[in-house]
N, C-alpha and C. Protein backbone atom coordinates (compact mmCIF):
# COMPACT_ATOMS: atom_id res chain seq x y z
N UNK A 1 -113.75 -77.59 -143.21
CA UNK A 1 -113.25 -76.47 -142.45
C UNK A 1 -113.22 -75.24 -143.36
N UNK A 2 -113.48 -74.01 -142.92
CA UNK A 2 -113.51 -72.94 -143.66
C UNK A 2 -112.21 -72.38 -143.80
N UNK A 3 -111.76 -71.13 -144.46
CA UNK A 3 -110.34 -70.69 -144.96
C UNK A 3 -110.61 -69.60 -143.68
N UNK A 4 -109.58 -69.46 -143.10
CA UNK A 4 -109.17 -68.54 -141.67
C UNK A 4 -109.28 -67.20 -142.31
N UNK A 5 -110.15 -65.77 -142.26
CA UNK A 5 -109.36 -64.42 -142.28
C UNK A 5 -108.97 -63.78 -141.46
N UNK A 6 -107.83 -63.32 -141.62
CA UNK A 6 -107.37 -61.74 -140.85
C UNK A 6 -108.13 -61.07 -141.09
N UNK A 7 -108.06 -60.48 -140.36
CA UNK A 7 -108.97 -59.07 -139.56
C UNK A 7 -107.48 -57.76 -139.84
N UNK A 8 -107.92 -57.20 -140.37
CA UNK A 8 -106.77 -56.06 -140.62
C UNK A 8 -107.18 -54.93 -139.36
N UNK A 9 -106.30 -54.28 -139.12
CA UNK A 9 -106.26 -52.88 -138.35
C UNK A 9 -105.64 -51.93 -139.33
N UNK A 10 -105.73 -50.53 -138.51
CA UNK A 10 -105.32 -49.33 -138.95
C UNK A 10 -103.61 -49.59 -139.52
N UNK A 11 -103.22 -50.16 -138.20
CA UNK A 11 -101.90 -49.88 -138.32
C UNK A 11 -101.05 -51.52 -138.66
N UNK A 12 -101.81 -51.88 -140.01
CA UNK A 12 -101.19 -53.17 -140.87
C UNK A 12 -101.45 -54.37 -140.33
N UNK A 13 -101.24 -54.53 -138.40
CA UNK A 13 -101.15 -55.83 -138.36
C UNK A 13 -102.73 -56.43 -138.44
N UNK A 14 -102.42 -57.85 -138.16
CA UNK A 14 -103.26 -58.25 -138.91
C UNK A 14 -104.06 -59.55 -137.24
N UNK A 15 -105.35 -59.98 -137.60
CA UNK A 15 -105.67 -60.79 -135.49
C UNK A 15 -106.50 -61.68 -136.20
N UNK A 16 -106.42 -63.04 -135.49
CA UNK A 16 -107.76 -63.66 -135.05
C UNK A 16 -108.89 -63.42 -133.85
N UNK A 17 -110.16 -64.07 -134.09
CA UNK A 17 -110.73 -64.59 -132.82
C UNK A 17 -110.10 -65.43 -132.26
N UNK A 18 -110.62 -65.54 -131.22
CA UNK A 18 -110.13 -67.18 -130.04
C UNK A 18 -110.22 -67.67 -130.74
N UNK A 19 -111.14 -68.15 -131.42
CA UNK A 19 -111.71 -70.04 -132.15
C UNK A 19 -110.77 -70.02 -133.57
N UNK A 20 -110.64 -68.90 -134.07
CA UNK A 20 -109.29 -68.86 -135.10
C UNK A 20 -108.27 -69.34 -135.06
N UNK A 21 -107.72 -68.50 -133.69
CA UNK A 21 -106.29 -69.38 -133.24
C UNK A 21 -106.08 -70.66 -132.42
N UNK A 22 -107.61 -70.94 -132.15
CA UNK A 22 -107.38 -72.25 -131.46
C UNK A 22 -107.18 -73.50 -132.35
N UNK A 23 -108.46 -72.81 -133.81
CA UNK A 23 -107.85 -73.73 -135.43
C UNK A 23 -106.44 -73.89 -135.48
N UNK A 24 -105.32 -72.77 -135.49
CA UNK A 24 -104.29 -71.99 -135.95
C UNK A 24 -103.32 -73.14 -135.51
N UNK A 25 -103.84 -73.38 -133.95
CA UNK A 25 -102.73 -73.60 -133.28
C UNK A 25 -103.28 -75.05 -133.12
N UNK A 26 -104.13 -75.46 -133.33
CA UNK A 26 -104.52 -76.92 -133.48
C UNK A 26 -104.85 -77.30 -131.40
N UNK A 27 -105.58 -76.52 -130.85
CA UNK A 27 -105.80 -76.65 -129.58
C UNK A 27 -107.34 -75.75 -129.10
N UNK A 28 -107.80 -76.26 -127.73
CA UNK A 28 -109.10 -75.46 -127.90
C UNK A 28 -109.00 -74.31 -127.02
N UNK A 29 -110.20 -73.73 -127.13
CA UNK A 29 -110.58 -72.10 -127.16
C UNK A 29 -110.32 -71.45 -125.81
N UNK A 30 -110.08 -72.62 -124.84
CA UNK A 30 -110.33 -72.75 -123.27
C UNK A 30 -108.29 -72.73 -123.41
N UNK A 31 -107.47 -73.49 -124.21
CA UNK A 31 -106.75 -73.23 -123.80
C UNK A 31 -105.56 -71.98 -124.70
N UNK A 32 -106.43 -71.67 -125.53
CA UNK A 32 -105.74 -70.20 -126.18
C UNK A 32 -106.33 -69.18 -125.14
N UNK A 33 -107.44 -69.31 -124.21
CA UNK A 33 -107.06 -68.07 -123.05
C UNK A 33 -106.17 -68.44 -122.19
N UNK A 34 -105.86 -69.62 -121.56
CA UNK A 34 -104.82 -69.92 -120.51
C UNK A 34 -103.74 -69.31 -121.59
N UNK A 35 -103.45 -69.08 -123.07
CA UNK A 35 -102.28 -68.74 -123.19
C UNK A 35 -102.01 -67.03 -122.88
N UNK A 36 -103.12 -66.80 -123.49
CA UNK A 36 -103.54 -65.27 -123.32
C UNK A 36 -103.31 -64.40 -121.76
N UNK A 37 -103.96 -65.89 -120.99
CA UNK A 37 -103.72 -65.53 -119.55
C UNK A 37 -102.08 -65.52 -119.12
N UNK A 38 -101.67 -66.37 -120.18
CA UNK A 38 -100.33 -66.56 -119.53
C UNK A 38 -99.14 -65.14 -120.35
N UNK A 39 -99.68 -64.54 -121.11
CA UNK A 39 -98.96 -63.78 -121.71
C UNK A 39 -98.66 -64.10 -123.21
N UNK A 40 -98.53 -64.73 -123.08
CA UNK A 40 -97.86 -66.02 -124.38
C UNK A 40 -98.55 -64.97 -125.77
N UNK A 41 -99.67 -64.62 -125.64
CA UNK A 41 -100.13 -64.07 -127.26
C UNK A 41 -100.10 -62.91 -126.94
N UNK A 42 -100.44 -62.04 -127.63
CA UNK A 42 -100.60 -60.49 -128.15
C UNK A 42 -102.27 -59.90 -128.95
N UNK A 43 -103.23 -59.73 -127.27
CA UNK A 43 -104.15 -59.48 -127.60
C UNK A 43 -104.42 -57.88 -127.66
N UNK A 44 -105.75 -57.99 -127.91
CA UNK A 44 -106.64 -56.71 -127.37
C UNK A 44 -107.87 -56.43 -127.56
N UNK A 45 -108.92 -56.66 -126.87
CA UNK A 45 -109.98 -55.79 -126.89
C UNK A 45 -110.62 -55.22 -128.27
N UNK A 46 -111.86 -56.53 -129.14
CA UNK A 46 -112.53 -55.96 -129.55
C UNK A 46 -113.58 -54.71 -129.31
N UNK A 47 -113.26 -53.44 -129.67
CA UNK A 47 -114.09 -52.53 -129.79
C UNK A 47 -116.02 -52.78 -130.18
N UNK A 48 -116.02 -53.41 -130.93
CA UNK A 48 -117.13 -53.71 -131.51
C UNK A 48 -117.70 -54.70 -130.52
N UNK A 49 -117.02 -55.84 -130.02
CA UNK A 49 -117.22 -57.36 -130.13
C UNK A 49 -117.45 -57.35 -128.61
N UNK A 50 -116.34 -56.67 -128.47
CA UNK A 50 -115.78 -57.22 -126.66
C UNK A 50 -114.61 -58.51 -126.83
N UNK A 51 -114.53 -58.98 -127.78
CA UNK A 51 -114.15 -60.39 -127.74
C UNK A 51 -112.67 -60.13 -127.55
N UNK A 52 -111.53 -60.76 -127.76
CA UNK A 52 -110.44 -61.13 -127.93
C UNK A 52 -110.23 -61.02 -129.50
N UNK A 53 -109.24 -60.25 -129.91
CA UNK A 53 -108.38 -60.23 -131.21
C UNK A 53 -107.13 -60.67 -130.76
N UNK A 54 -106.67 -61.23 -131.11
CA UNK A 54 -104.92 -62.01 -130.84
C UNK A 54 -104.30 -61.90 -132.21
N UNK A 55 -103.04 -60.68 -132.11
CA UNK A 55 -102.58 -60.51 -133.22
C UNK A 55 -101.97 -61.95 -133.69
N UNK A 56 -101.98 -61.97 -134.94
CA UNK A 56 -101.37 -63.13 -135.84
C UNK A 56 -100.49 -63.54 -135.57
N UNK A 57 -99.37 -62.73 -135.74
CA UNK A 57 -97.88 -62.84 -135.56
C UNK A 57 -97.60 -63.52 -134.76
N UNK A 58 -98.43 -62.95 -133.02
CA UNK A 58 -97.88 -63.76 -131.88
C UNK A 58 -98.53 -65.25 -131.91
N UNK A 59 -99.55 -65.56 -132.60
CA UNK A 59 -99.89 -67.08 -132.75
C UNK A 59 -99.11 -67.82 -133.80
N UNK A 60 -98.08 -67.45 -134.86
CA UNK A 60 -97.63 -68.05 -135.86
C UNK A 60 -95.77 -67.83 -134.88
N UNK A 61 -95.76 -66.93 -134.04
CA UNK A 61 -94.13 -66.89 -133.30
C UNK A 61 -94.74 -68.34 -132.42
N UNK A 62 -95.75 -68.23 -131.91
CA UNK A 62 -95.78 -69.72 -130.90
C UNK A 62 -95.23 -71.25 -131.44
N UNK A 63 -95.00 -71.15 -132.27
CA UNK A 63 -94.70 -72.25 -133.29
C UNK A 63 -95.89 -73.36 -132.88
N UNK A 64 -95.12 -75.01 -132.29
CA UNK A 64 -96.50 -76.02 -132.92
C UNK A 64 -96.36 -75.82 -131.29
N UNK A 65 -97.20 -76.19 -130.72
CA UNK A 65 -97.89 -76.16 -129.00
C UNK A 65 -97.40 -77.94 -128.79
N UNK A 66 -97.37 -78.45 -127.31
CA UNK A 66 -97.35 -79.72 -127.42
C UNK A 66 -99.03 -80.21 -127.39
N UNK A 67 -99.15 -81.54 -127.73
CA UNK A 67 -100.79 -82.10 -127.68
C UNK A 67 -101.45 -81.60 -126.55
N UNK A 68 -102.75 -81.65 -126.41
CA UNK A 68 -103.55 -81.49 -125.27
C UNK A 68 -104.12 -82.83 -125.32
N UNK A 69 -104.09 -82.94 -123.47
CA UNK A 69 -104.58 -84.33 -123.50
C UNK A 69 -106.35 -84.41 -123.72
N UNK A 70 -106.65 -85.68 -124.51
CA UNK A 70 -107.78 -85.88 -125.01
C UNK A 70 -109.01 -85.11 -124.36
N UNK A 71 -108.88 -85.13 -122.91
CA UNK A 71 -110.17 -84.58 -121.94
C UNK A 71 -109.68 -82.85 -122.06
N UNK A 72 -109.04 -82.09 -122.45
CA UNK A 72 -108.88 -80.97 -122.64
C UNK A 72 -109.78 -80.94 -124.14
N UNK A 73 -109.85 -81.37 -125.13
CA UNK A 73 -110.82 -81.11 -126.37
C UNK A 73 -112.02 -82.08 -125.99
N UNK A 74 -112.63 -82.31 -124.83
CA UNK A 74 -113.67 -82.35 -124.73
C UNK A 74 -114.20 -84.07 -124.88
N UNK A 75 -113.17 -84.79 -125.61
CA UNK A 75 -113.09 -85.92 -125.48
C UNK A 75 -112.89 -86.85 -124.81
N UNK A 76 -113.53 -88.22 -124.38
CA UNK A 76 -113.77 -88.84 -122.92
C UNK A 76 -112.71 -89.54 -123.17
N UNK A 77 -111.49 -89.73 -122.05
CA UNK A 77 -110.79 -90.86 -122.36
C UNK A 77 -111.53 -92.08 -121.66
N UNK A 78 -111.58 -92.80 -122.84
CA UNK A 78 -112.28 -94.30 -122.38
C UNK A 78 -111.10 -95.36 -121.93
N UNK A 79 -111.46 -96.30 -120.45
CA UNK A 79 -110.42 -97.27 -120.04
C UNK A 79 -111.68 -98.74 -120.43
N UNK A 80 -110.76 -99.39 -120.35
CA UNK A 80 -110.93 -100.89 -120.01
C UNK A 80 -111.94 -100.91 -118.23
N UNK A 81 -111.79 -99.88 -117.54
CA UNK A 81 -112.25 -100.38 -116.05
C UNK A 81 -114.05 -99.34 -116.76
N UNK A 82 -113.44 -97.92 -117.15
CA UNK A 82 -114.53 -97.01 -117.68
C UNK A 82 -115.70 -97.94 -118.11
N UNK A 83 -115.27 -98.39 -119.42
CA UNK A 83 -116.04 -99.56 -119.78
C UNK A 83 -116.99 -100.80 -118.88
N UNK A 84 -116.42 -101.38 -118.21
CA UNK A 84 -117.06 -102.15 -117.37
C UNK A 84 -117.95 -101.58 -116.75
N UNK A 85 -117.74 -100.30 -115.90
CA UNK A 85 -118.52 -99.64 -115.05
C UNK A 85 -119.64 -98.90 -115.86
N UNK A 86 -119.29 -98.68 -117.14
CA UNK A 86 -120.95 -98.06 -117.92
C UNK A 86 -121.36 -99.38 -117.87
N UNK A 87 -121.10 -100.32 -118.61
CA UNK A 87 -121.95 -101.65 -118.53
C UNK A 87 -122.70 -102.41 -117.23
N UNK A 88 -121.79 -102.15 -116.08
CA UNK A 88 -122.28 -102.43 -114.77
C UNK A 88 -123.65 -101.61 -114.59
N UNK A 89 -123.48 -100.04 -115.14
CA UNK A 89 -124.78 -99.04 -114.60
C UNK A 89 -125.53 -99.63 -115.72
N UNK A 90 -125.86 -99.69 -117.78
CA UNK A 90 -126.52 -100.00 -117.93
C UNK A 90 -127.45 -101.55 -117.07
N UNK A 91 -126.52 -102.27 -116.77
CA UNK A 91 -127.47 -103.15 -116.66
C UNK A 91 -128.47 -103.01 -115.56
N UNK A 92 -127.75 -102.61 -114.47
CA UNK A 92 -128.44 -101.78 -113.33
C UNK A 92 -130.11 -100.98 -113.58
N UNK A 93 -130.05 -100.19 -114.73
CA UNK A 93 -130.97 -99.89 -115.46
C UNK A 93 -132.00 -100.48 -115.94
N UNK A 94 -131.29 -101.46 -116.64
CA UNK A 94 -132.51 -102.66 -117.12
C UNK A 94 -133.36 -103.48 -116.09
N UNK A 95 -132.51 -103.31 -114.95
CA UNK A 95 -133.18 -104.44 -114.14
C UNK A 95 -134.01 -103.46 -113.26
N UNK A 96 -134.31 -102.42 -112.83
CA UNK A 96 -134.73 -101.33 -112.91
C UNK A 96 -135.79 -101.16 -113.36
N UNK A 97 -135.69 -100.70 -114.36
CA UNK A 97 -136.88 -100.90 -115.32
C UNK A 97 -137.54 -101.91 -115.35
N UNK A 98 -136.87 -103.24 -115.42
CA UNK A 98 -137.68 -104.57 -115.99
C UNK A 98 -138.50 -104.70 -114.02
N UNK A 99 -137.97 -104.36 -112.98
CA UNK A 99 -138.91 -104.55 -112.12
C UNK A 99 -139.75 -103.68 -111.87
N UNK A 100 -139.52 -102.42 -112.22
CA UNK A 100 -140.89 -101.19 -111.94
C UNK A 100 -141.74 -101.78 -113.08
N UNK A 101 -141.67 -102.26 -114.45
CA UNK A 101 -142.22 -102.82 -115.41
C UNK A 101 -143.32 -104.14 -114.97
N UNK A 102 -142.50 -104.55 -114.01
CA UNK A 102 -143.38 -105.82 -113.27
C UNK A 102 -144.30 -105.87 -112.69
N UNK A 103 -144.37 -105.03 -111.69
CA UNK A 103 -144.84 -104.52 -110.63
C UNK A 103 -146.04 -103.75 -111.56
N UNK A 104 -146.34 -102.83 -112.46
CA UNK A 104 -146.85 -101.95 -112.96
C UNK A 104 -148.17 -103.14 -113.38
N UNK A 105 -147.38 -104.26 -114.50
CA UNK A 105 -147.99 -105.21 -115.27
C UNK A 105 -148.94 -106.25 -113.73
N UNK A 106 -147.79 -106.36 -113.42
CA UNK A 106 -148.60 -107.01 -112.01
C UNK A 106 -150.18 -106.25 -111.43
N UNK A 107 -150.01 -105.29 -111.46
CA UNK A 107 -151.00 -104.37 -110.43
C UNK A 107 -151.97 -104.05 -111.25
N UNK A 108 -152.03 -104.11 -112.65
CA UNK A 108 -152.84 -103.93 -113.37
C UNK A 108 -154.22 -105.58 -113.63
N UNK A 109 -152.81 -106.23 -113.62
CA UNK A 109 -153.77 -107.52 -113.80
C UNK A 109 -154.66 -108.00 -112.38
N UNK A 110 -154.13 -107.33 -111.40
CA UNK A 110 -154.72 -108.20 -110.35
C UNK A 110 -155.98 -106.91 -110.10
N UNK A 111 -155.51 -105.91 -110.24
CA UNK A 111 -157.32 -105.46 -110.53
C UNK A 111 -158.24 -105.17 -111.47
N UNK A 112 -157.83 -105.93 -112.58
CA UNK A 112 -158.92 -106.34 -113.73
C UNK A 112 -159.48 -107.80 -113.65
């Protein structure tokens, strides 16, 4: 992971990007705008960027956030039923294949 900088302004304080404070705050980028949306930070309008600057302060006053559940960072929650049912479709697949495979091998031999 790289070392985070502030971004200074004129007038001292100091901002991240989104993906800064989503490091910051240990949550993703999708939900530091729901905070943004919600008021919760203290943005404004990159000039340059367009992007989102979110002063510091208001991401270090948020203190620790609670977890996001796994499918919010993009991660699959896997079950015991999840499981079965990929295995049900691979096999589905194979057999699939192994009969268009047949058929192919078949049709070849019977007109040579």
């Amino acid at each position: 992971m790289y070392a985070l900088e502030y971004r200074l302004m004129g007038d001292g304080d100091s901002f991240y990007t989104t993906q800064q404070a989503a490091e910051v705050l240990r949550v993703s980028a999708q939900r530091v705008h729901e905070l943004i949306d919600g008021g919760r930070l203290e943005v404004h309008r990159d000039e340059e960027t367009g992007g989102w600057l979110i002063n510091a302060r208001s991401v270090h006053h948020l203190g620790e956030l609670p977890p996001e559940p796994p499918e919010a960072r993009g991660s699959r929650v896997r079950t015991r039923e999840g499981n079965r049912v990929d295995s049900l479709i691979l096999v589905v697949i194979a057999l699939v294949t192994l009969v268009a495979a047949s058929y192919a091998l078949i049709t070849v031999l019977a007109e040579g």
